[in-house]
N, C-alpha and C. Protein backbone atom coordinates (compact mmCIF):
# COMPACT_ATOMS: atom_id res chain seq x y z
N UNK A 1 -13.18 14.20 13.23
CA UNK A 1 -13.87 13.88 12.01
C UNK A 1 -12.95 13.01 11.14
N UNK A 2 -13.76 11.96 10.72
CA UNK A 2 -12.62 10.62 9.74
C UNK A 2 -13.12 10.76 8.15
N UNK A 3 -12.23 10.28 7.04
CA UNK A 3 -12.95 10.81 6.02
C UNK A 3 -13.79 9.55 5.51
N UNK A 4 -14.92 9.51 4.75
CA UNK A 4 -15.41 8.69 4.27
C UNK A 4 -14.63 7.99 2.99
N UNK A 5 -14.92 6.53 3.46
CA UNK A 5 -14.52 5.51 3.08
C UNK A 5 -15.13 5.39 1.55
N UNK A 6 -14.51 5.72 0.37
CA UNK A 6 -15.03 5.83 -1.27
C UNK A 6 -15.71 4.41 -1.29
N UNK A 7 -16.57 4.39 -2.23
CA UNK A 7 -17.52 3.69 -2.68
C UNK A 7 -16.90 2.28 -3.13
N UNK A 8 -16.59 1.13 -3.06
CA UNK A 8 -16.22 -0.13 -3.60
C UNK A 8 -14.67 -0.46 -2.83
N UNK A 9 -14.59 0.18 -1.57
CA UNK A 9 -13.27 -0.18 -1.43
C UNK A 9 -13.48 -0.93 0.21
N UNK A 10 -12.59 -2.31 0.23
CA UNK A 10 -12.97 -3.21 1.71
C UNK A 10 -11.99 -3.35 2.17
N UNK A 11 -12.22 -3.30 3.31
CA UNK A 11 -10.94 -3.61 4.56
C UNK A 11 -9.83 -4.40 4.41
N UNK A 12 -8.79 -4.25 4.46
CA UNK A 12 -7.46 -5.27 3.77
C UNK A 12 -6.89 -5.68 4.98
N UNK A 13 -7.34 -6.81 5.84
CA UNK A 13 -7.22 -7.00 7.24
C UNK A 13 -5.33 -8.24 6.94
N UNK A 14 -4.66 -7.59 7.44
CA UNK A 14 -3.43 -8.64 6.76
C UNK A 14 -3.04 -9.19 8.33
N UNK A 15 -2.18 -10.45 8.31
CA UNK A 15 -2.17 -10.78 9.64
C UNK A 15 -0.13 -9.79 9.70
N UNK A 16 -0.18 -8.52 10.36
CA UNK A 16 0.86 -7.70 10.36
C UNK A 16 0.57 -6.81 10.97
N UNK A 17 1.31 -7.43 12.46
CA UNK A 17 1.03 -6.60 13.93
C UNK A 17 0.92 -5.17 13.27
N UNK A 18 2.53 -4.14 13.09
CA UNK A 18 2.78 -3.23 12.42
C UNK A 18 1.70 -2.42 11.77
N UNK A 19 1.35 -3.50 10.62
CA UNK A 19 0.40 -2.45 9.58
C UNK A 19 -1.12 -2.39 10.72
N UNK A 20 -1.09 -3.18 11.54
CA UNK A 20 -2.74 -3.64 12.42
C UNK A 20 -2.57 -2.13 13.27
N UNK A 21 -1.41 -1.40 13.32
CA UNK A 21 -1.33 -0.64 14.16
C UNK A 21 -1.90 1.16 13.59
N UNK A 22 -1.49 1.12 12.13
CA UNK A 22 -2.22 1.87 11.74
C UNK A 22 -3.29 2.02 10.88
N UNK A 23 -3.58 0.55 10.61
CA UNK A 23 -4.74 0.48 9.63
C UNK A 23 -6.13 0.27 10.54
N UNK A 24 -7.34 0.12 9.76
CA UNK A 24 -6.82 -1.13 8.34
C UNK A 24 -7.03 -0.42 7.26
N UNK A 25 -6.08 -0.80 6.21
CA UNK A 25 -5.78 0.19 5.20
C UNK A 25 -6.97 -0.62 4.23
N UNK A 26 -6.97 0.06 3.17
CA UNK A 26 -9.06 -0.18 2.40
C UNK A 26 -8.31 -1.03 0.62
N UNK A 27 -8.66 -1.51 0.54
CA UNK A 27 -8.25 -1.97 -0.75
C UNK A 27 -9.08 -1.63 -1.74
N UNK A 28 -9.26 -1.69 -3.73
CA UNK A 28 -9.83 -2.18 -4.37
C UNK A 28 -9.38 -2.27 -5.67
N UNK A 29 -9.72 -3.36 -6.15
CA UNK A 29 -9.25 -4.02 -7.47
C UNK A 29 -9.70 -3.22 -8.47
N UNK A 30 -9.02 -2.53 -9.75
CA UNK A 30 -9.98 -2.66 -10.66
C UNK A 30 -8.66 -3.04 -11.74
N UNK A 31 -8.98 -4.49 -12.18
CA UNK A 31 -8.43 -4.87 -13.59
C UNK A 31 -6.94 -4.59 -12.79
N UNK A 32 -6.31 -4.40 -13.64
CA UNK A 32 -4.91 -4.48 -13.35
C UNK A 32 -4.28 -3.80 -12.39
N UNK A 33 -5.27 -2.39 -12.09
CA UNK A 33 -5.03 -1.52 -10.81
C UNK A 33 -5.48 -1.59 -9.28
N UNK A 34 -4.58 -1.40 -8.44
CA UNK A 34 -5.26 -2.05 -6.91
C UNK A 34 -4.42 -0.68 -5.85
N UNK A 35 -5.96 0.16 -6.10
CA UNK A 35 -6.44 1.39 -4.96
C UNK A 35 -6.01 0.58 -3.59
N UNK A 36 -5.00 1.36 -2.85
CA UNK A 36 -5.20 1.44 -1.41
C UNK A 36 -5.20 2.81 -1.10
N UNK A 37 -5.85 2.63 0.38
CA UNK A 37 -6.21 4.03 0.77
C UNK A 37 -6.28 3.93 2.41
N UNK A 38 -6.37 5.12 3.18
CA UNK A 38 -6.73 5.13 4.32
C UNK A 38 -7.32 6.07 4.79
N UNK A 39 -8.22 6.32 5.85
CA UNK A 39 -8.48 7.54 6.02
C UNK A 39 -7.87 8.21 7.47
N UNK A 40 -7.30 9.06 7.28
CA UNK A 40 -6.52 10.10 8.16
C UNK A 40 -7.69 10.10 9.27
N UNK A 41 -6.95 9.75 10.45
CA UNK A 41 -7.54 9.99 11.79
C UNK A 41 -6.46 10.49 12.68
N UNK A 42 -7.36 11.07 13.96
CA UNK A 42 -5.86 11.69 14.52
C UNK A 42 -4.78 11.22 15.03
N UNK A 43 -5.02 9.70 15.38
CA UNK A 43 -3.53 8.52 16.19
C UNK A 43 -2.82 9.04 15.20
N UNK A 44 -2.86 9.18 13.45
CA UNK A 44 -2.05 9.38 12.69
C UNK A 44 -1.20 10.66 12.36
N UNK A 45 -1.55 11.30 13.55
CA UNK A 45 -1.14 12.96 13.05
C UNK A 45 0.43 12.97 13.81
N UNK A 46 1.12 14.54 13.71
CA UNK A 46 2.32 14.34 14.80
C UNK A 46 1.70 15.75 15.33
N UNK A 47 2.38 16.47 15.98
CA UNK A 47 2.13 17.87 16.79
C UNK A 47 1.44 18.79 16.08
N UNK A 48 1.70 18.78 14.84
CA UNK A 48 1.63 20.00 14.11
C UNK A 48 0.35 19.81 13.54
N UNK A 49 -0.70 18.77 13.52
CA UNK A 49 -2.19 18.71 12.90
C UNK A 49 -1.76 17.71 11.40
N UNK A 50 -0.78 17.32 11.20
CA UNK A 50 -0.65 16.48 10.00
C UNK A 50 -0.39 15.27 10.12
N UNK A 51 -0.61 14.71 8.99
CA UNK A 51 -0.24 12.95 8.90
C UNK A 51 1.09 12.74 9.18
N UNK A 52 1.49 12.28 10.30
CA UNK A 52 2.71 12.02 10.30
C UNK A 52 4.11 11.35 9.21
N UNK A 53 4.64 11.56 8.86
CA UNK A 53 5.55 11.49 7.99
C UNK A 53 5.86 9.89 7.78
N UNK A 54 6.24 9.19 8.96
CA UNK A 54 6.48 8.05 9.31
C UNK A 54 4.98 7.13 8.45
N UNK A 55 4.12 7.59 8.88
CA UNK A 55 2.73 7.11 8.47
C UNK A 55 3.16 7.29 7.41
N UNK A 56 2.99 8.17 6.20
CA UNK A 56 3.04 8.60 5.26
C UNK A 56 3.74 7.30 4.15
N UNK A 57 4.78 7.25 5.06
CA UNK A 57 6.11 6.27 4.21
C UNK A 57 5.82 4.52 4.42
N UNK A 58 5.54 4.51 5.57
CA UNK A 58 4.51 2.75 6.02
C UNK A 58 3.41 2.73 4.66
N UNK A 59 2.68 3.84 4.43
CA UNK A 59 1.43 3.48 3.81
C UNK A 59 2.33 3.48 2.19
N UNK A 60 2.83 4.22 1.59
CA UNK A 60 3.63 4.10 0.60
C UNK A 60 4.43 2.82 0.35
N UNK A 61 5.26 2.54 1.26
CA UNK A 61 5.55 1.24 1.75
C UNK A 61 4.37 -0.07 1.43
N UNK A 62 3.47 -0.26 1.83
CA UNK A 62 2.59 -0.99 1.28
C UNK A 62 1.50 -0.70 0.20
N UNK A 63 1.25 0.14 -0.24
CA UNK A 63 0.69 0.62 -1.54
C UNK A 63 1.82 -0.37 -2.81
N UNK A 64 3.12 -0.11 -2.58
CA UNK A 64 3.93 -0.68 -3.91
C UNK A 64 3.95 -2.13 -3.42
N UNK A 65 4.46 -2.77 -1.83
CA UNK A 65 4.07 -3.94 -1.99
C UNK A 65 3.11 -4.85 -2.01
N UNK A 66 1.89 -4.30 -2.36
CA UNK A 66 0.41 -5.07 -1.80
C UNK A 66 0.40 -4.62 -3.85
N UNK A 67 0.87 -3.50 -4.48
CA UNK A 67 0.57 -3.78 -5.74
C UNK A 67 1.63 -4.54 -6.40
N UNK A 68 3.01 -4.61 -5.91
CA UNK A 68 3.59 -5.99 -6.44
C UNK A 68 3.01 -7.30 -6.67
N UNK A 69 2.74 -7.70 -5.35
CA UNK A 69 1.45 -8.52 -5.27
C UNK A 69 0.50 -8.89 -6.29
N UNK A 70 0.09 -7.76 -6.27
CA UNK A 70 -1.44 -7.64 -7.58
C UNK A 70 -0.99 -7.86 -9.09
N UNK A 71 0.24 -7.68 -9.12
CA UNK A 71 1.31 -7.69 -10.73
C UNK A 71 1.51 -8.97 -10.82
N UNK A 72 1.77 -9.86 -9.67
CA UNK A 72 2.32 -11.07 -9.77
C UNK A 72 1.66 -12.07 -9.63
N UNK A 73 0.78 -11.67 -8.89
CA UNK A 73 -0.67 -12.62 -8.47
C UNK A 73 -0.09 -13.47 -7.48
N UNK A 74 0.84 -12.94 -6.67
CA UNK A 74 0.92 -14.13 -5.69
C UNK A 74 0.56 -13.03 -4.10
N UNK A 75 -0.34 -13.30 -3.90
CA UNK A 75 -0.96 -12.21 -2.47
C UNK A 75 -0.01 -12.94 -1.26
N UNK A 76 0.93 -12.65 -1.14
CA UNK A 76 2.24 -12.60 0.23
C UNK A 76 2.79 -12.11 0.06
N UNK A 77 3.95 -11.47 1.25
CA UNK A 77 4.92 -10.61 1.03
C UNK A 77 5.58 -10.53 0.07
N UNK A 78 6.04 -9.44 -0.60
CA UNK A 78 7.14 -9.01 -1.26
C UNK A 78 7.79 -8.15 -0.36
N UNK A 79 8.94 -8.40 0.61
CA UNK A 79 9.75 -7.61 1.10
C UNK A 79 10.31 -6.55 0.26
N UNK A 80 10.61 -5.89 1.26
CA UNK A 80 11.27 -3.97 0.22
C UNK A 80 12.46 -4.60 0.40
N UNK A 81 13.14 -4.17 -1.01
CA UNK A 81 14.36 -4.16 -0.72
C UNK A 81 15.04 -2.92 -0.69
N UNK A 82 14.65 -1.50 -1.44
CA UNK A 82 14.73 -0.35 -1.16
C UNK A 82 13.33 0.34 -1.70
N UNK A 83 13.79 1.51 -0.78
CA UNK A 83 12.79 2.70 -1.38
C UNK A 83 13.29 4.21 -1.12
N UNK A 84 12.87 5.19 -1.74
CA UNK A 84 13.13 6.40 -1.88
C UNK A 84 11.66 7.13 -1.80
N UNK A 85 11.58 7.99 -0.85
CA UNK A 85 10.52 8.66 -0.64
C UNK A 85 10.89 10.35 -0.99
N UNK A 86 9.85 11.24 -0.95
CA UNK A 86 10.10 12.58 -1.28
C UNK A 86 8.81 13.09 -0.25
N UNK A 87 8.86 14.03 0.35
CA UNK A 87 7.56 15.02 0.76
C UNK A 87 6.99 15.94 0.41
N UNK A 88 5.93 15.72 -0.74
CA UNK A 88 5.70 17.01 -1.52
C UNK A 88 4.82 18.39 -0.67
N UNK A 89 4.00 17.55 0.13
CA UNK A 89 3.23 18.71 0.69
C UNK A 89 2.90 18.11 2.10
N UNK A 90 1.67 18.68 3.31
CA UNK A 90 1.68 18.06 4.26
C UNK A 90 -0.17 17.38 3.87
N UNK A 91 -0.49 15.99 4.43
CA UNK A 91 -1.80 14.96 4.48
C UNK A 91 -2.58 15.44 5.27
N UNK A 92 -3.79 16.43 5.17
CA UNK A 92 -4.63 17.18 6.38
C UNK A 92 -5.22 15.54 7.21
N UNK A 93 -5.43 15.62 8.52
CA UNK A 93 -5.92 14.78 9.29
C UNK A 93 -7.73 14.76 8.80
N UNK A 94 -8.32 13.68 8.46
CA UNK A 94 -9.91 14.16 8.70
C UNK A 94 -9.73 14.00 7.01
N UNK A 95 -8.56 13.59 5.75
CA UNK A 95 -9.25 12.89 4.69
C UNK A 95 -9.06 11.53 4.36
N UNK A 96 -9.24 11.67 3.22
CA UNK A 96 -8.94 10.40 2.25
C UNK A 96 -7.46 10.24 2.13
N UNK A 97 -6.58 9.54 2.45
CA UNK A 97 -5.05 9.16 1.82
C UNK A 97 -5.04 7.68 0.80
N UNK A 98 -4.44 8.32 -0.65
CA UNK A 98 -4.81 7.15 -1.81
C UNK A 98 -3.57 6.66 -2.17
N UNK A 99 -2.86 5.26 -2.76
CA UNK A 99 -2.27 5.25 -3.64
C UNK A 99 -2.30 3.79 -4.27
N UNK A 100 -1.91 4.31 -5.78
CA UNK A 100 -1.47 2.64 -6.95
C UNK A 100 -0.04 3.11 -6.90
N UNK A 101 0.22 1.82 -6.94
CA UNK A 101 1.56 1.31 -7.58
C UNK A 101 1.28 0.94 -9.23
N UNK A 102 2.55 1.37 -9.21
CA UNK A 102 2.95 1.40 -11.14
C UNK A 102 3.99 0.71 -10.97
N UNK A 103 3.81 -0.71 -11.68
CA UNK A 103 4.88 -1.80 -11.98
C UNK A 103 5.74 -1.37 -13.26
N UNK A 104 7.16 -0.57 -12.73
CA UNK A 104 7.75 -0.10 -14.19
C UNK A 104 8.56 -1.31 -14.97
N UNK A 105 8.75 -2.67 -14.10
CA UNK A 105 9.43 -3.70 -14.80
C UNK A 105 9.60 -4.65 -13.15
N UNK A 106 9.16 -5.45 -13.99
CA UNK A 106 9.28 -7.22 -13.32
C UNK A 106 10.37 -8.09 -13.84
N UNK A 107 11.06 -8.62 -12.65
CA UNK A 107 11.94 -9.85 -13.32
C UNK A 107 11.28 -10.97 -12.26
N UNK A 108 11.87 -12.29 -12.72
CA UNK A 108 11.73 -13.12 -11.84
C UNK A 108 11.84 -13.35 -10.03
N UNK A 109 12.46 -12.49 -9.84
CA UNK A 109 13.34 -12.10 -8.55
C UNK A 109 12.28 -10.92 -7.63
N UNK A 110 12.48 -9.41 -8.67
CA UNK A 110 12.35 -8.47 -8.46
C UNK A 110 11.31 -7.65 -9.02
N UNK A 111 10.58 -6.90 -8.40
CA UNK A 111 9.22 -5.65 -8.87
C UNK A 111 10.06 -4.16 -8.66
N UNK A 112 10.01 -3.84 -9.42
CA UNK A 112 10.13 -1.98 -9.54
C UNK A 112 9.12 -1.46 -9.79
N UNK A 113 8.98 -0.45 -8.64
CA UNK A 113 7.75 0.01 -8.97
C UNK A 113 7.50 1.65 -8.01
N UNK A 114 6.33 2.57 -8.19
CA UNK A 114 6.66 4.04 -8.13
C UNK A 114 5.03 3.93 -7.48
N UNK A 115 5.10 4.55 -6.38
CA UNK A 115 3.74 5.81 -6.23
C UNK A 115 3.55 6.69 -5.91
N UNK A 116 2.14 7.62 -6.07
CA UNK A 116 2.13 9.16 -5.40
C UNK A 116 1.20 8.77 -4.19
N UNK A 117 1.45 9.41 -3.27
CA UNK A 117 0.39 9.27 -2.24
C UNK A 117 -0.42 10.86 -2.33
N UNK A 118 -1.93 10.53 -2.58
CA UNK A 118 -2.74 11.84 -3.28
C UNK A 118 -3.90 11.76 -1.60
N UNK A 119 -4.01 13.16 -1.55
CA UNK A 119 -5.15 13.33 -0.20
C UNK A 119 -5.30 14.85 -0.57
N UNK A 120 -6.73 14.77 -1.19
CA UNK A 120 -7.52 16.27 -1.46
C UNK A 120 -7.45 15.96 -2.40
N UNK A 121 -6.99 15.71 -3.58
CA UNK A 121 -6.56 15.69 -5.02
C UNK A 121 -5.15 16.03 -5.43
N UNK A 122 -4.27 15.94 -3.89
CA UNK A 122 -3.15 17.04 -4.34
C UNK A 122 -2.29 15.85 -3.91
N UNK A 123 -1.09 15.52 -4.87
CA UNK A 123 0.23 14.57 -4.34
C UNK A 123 1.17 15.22 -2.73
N UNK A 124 1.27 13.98 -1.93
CA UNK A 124 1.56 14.33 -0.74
C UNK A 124 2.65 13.90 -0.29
N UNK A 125 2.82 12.92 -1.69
CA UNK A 125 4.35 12.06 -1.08
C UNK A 125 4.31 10.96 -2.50
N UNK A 126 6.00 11.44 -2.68
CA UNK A 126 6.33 9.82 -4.24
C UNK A 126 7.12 9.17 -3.48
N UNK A 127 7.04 8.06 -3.87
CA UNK A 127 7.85 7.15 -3.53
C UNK A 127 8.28 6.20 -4.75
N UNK A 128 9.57 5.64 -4.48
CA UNK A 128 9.69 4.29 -5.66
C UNK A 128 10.98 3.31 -4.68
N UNK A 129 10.37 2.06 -5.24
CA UNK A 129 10.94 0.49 -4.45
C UNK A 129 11.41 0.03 -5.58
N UNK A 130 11.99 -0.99 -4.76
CA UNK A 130 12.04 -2.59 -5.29
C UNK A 130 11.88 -3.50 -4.56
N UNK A 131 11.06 -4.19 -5.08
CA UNK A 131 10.42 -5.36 -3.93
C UNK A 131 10.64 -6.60 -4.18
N UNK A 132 11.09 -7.51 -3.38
CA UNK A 132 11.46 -9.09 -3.81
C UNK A 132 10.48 -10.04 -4.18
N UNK A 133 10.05 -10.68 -4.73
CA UNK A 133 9.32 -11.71 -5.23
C UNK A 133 9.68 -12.83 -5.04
N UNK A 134 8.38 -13.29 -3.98
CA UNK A 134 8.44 -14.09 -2.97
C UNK A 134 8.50 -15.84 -3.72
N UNK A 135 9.32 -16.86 -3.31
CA UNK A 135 9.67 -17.57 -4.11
C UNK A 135 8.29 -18.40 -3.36
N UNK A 136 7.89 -19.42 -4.59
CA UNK A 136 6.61 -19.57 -4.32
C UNK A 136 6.80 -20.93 -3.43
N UNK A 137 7.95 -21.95 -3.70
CA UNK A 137 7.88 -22.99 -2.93
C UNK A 137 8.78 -22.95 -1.36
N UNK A 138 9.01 -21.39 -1.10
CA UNK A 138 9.26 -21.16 0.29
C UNK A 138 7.74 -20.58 1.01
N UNK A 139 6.54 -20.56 0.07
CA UNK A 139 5.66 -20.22 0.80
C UNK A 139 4.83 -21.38 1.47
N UNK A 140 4.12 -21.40 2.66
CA UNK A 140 3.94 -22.74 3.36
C UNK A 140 2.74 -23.43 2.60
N UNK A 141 3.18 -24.76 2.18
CA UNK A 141 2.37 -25.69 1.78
C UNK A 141 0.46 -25.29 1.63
N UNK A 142 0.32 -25.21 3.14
CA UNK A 142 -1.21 -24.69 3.33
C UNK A 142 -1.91 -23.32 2.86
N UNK A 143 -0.85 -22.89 2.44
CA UNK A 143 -1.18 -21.22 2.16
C UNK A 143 -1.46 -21.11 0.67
N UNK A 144 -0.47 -21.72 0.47
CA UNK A 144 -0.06 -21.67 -1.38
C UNK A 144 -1.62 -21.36 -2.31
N UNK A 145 -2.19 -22.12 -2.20
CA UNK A 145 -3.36 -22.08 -2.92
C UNK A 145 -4.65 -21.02 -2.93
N UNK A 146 -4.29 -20.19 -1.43
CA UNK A 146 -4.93 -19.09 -0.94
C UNK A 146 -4.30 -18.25 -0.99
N UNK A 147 -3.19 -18.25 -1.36
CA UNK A 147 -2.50 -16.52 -1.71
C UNK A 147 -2.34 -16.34 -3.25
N UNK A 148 -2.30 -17.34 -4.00
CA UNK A 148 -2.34 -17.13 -5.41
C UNK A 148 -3.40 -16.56 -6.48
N UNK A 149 -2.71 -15.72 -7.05
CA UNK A 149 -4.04 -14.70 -7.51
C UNK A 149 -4.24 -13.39 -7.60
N UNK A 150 -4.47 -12.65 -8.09
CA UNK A 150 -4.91 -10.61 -7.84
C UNK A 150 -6.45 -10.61 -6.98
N UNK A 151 -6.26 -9.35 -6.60
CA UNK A 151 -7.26 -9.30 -5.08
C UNK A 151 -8.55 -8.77 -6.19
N UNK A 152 -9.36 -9.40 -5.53
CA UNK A 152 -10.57 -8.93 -6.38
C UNK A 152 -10.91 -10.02 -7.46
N UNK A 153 -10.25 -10.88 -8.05
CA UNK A 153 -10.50 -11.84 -9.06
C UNK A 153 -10.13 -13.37 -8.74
């Protein structure tokens, strides 16, 4: 059993073998905030009936950089440059897995930024980065004009 996919949220198909492997993770815009989510199926579990941990930290992992992104309006990578994760509880297989990123300060360079990963209503995992900000005239000529922007607007 997979959990249903919440109301206004679309497939975030990125070209990233990696993320292609456990997604596709669900996006949605609202205003300054940008919901990702996934829903727990069992490829994602480990022995024990839970979301694997590894999973856990990939999806956290892109929750802060896909909302760097959304802060900066430039939709391409922001590489991690660190992160710190915690495991608050275990992700039952068969729900919803959610998270926003909270931009606590932007520089030119750099995004800091924090999330909870929530499944049931209950926090399952924090995390906080810093993510690089992708310099815009190393991004390729043809792209430029299609990655610029927040998702949804």
């Amino acid at each position: 059993m997979s959990a249903q996919i919440p109301d206004g949220f679309k497939a975030l198909h990125l070209p990233d073998d990696f993320v292609a492997l456990v997604g596709p993770l669900w996006l949605k815009a609202e205003g300054e905030k940008l919901r990702i989510g996934l829903p727990l199926e069992p490829r994602h579990g480990n022995p024990m009936g839970w979301a694997h941990g590894g999973l856990l930290v990939t999806v956290a992992d892109m929750v802060m950089g896909l909302g760097s992104g959304h802060a900066t309006g430039i939709r391409w990578p922001h590489p991690t440059v660190s992160m710190s994760t915690e495991f608050v509880r275990g992700a039952k297989l068969g729900q919803w897995l959610e998270g926003t990123a909270r931009v606590a300060r932007r520089t030119v360079n750099l995004c800091f930024c924090s999330c909870d990963l929530v499944c049931n209503g209950e926090i399952v995992l924090i995390a906080s980065g810093v993510f690089k900000v992708p310099e815009i005239d190393r991004i390729p000529a043809e792209m430029r004009d299609k990655v610029m922007g927040r998702w949804g607007g």
